[in-house]
N, C-alpha and C. Protein backbone atom coordinates (compact mmCIF):
# COMPACT_ATOMS: atom_id res chain seq x y z
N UNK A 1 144.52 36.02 74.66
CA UNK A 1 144.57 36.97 73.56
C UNK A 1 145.97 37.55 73.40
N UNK A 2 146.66 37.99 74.41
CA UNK A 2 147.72 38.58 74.70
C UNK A 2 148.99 37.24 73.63
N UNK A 3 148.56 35.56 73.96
CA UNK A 3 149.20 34.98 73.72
C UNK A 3 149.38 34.84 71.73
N UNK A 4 148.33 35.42 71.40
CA UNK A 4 148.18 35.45 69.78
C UNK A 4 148.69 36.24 68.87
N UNK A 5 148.88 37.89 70.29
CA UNK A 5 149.41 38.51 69.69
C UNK A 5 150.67 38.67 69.22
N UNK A 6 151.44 38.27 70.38
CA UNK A 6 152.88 37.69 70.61
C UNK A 6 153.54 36.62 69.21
N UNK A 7 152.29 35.37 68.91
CA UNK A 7 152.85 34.25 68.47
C UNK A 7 152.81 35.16 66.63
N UNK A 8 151.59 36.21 66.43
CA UNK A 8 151.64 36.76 65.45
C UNK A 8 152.64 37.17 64.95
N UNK A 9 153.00 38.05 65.97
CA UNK A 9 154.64 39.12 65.69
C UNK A 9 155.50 38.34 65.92
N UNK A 10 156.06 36.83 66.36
CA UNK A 10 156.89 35.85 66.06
C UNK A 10 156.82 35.38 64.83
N UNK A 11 155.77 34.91 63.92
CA UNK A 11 155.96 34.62 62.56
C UNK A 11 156.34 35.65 61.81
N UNK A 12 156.23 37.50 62.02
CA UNK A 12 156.50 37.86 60.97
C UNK A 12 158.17 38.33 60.97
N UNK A 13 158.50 38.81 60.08
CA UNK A 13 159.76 39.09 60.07
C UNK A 13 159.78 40.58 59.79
N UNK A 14 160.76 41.21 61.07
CA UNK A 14 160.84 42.53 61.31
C UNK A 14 162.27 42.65 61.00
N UNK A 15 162.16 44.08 60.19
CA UNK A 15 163.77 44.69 60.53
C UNK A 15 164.47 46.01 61.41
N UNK A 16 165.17 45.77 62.01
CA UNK A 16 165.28 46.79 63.19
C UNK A 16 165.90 47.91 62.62
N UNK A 17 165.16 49.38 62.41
CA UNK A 17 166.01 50.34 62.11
C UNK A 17 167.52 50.65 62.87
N UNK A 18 168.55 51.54 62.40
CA UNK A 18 169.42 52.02 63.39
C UNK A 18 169.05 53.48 64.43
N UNK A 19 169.60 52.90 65.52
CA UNK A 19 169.01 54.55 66.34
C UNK A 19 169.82 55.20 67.02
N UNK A 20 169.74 56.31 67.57
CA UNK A 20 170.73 56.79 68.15
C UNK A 20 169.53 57.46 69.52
N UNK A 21 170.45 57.39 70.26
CA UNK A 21 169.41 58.12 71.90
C UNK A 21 170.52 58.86 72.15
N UNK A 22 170.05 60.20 72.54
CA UNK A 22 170.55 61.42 73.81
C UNK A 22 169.88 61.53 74.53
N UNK A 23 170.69 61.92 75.46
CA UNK A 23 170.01 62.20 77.03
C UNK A 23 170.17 64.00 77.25
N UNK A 24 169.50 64.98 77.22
CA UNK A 24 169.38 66.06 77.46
C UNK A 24 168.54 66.34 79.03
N UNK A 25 169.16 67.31 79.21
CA UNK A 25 168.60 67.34 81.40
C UNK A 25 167.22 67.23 81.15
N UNK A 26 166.39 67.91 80.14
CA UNK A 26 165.03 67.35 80.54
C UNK A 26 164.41 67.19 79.31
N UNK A 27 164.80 66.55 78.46
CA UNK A 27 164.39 65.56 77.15
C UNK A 27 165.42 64.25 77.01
N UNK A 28 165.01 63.35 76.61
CA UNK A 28 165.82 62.12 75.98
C UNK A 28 164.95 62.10 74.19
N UNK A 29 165.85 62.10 73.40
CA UNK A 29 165.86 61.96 71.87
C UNK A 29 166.04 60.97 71.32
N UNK A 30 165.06 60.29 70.69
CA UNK A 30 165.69 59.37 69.98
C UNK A 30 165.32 59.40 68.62
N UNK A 31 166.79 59.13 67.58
CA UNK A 31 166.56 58.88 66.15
C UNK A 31 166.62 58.16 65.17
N UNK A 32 165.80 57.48 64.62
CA UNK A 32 165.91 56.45 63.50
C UNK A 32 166.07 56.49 62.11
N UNK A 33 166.96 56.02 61.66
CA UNK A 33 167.18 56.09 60.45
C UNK A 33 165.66 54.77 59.47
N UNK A 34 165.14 55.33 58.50
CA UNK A 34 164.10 55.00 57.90
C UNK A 34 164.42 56.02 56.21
N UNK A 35 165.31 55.83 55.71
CA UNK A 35 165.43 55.93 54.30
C UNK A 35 164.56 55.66 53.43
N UNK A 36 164.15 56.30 52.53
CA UNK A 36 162.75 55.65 51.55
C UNK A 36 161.57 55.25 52.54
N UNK A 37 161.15 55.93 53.20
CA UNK A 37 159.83 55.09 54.06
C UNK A 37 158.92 56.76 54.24
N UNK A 38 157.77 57.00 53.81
CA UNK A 38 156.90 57.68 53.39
C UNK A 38 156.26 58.02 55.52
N UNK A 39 156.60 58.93 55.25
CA UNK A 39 156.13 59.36 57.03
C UNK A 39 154.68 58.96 57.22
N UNK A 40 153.57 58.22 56.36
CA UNK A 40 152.25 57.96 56.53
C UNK A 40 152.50 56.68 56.72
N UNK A 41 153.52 56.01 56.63
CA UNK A 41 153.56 54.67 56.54
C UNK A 41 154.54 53.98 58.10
N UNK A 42 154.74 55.46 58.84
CA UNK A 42 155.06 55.03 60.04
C UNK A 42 154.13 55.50 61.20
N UNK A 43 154.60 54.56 62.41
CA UNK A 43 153.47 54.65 63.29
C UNK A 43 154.23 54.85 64.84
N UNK A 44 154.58 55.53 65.82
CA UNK A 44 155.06 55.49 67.01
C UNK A 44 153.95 55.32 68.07
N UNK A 45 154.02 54.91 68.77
CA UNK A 45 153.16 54.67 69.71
C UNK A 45 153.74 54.22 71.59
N UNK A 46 153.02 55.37 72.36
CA UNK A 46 153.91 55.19 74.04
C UNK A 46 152.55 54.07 74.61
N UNK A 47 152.83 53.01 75.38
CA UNK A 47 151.76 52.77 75.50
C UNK A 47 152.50 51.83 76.86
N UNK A 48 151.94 51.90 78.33
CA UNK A 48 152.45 50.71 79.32
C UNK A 48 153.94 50.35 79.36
N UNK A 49 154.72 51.96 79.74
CA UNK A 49 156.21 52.03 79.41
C UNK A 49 157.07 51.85 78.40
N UNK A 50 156.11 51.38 77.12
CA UNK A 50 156.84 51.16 76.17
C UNK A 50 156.54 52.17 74.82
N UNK A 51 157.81 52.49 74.34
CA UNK A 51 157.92 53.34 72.85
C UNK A 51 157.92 52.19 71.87
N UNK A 52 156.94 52.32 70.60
CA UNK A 52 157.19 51.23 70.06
C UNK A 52 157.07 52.15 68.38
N UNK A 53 157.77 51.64 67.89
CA UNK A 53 158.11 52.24 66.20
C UNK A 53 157.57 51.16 65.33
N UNK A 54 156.93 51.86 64.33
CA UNK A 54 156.91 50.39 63.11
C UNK A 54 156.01 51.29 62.13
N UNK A 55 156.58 50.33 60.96
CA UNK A 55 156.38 51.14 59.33
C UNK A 55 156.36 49.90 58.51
N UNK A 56 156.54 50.79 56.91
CA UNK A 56 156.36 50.20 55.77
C UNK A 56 157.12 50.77 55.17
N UNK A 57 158.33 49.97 54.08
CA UNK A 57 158.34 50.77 52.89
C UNK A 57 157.52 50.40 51.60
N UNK A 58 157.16 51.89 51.41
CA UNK A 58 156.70 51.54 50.06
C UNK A 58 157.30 50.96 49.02
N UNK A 59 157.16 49.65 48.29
CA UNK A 59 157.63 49.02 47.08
C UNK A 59 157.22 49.35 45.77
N UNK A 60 158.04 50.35 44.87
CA UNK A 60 157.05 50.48 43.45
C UNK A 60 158.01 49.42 42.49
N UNK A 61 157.08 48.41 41.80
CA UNK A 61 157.78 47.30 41.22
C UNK A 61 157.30 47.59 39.89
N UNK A 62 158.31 48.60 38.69
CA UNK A 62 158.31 49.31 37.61
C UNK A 62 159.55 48.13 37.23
N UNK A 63 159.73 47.78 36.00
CA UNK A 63 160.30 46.89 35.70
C UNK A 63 160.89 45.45 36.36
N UNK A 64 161.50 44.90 35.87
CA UNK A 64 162.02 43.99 36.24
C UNK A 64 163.13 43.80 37.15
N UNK A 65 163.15 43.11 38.07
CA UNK A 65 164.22 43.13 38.94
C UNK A 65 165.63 42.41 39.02
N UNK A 66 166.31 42.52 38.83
CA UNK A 66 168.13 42.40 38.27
C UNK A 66 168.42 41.98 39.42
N UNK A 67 168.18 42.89 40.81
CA UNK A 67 169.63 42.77 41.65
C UNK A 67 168.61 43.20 42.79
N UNK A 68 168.66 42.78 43.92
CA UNK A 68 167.80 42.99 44.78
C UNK A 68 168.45 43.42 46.60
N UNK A 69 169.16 44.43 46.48
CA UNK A 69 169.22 44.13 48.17
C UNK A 69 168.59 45.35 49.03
N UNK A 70 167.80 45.97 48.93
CA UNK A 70 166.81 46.41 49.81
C UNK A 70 166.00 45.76 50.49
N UNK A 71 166.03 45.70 51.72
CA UNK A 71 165.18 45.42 52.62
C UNK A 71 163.91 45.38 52.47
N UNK A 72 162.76 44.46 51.91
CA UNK A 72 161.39 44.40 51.69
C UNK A 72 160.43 43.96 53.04
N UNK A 73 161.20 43.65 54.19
CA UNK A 73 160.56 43.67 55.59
C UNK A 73 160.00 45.05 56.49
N UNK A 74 158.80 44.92 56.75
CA UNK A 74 158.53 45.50 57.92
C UNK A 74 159.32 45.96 58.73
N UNK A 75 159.28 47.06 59.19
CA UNK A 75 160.88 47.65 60.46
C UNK A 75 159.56 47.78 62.03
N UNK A 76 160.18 47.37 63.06
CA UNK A 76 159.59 47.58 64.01
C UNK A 76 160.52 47.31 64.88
N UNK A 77 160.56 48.34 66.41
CA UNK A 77 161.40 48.70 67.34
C UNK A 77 160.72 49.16 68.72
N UNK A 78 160.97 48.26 69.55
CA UNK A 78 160.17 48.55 71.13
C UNK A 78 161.00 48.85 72.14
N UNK A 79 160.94 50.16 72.64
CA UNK A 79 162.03 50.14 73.63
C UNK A 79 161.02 50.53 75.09
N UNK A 80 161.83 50.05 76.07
CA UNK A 80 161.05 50.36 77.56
C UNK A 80 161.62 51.50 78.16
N UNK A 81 160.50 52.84 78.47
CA UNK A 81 160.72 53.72 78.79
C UNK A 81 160.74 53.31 80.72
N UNK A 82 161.65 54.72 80.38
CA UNK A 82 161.96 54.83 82.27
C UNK A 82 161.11 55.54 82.65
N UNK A 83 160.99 55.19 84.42
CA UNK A 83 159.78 56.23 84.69
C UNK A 83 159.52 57.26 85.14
N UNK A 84 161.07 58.16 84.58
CA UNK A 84 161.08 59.19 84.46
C UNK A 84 160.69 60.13 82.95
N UNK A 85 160.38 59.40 82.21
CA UNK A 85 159.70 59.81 81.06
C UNK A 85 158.37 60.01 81.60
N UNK A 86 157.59 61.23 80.96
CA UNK A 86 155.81 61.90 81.01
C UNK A 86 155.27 61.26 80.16
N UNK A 87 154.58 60.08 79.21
CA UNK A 87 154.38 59.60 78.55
C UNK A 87 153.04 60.20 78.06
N UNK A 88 152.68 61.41 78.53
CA UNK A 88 151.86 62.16 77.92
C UNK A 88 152.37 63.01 76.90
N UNK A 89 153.37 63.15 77.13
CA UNK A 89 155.00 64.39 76.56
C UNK A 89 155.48 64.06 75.46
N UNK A 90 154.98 63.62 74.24
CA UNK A 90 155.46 62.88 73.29
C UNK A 90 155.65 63.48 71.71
N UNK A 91 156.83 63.95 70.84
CA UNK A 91 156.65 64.73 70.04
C UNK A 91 157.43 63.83 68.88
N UNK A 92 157.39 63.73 67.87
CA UNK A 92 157.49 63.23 66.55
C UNK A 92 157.63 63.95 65.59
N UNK A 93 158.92 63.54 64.55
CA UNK A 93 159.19 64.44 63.53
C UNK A 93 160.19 63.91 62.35
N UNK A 94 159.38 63.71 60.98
CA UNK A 94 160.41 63.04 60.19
C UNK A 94 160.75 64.10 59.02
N UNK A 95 161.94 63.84 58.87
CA UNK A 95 162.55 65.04 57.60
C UNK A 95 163.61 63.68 57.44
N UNK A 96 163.80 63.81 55.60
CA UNK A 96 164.59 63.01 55.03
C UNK A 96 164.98 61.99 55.98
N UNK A 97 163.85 60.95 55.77
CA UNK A 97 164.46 59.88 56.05
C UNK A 97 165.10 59.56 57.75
N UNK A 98 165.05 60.56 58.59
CA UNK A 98 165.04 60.72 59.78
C UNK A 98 163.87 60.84 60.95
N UNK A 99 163.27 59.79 61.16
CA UNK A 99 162.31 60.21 62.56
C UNK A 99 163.10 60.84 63.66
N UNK A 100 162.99 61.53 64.39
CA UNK A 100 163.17 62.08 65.64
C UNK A 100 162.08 61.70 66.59
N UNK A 101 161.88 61.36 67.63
CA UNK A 101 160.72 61.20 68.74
C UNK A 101 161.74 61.85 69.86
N UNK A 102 160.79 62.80 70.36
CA UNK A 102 161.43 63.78 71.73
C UNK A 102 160.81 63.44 72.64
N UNK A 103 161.72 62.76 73.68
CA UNK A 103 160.57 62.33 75.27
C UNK A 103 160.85 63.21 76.08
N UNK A 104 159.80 63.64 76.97
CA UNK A 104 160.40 64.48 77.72
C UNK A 104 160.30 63.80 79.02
N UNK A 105 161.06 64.86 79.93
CA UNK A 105 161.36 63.83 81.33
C UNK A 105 159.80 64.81 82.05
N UNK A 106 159.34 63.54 83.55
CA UNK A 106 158.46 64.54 83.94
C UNK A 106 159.17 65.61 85.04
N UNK A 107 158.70 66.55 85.11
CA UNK A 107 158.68 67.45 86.28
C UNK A 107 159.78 67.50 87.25
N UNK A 108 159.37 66.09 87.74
CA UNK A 108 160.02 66.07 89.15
C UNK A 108 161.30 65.29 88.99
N UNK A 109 161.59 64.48 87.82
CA UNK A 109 163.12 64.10 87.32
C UNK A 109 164.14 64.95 86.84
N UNK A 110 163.71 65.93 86.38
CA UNK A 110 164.62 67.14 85.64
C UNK A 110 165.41 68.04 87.23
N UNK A 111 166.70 67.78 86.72
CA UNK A 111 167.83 68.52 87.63
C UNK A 111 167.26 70.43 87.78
N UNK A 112 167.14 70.54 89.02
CA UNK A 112 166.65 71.78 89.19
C UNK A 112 168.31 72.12 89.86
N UNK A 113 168.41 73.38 89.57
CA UNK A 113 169.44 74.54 90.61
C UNK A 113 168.97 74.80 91.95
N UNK A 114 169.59 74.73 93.14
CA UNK A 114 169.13 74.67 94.33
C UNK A 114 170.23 75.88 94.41
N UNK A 115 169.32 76.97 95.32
CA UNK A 115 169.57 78.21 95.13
C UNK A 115 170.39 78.21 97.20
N UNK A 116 171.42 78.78 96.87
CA UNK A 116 172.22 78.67 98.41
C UNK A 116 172.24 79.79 99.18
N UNK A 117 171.75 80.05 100.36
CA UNK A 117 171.49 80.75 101.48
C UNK A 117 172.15 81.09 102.17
């Protein structure tokens, strides 16, 4: 089954948004650029170390088309979380055209102050 799913997402054709990651002492951020793409039409998902992104843009085809270079592919993006990410910890947020996803680190990865005696 595993092998169908794979050969599926090999025939289709994905386009990889651009992203940017920070590392904050106890969050890592990451942001994707998704211009024109309707926040119902994207999907994040943490699942078995992995962050995985994927959407739609909506196409409204009102006249005739002249000149075409927008991207009409699917965008999808899998990255492998470390296991210092809480993958329960997971926050999401799109404004213009910007997703944000905030990971947070767990507990026991975050730099504590060790207090001196």
């Amino acid at each position: 089954m595993t092998t169908a799913v794979q050969e599926r997402h090999q025939q289709q054709t994905f386009v990889a948004p651009r992203v940017n990651i920070m590392e904050h002492p106890e969050t890592v951020t990451l942001e994707a650029e998704l211009p024109g793409v309707p926040k119902d039409q994207v999907d994040v998902q943490v699942k078995d170390n992995e962050l995985t992104i994927t959407g739609r843009r909506v196409h409204t085809e009102e006249g005739q088309l002249r000149a075409g270079e927008r991207t009409r592919a699917d965008f999808r993006r899998v990255f492998t979380l470390s296991r210092a990410i809480d993958q329960e910890k997971v926050d999401a947020h799109m404004e213009n055209g910007l997703l944000t996803v905030t990971l947070y680190k767990k507990e026991s990865m975050r730099p504590r102050k060790i207090e001196i005696k």
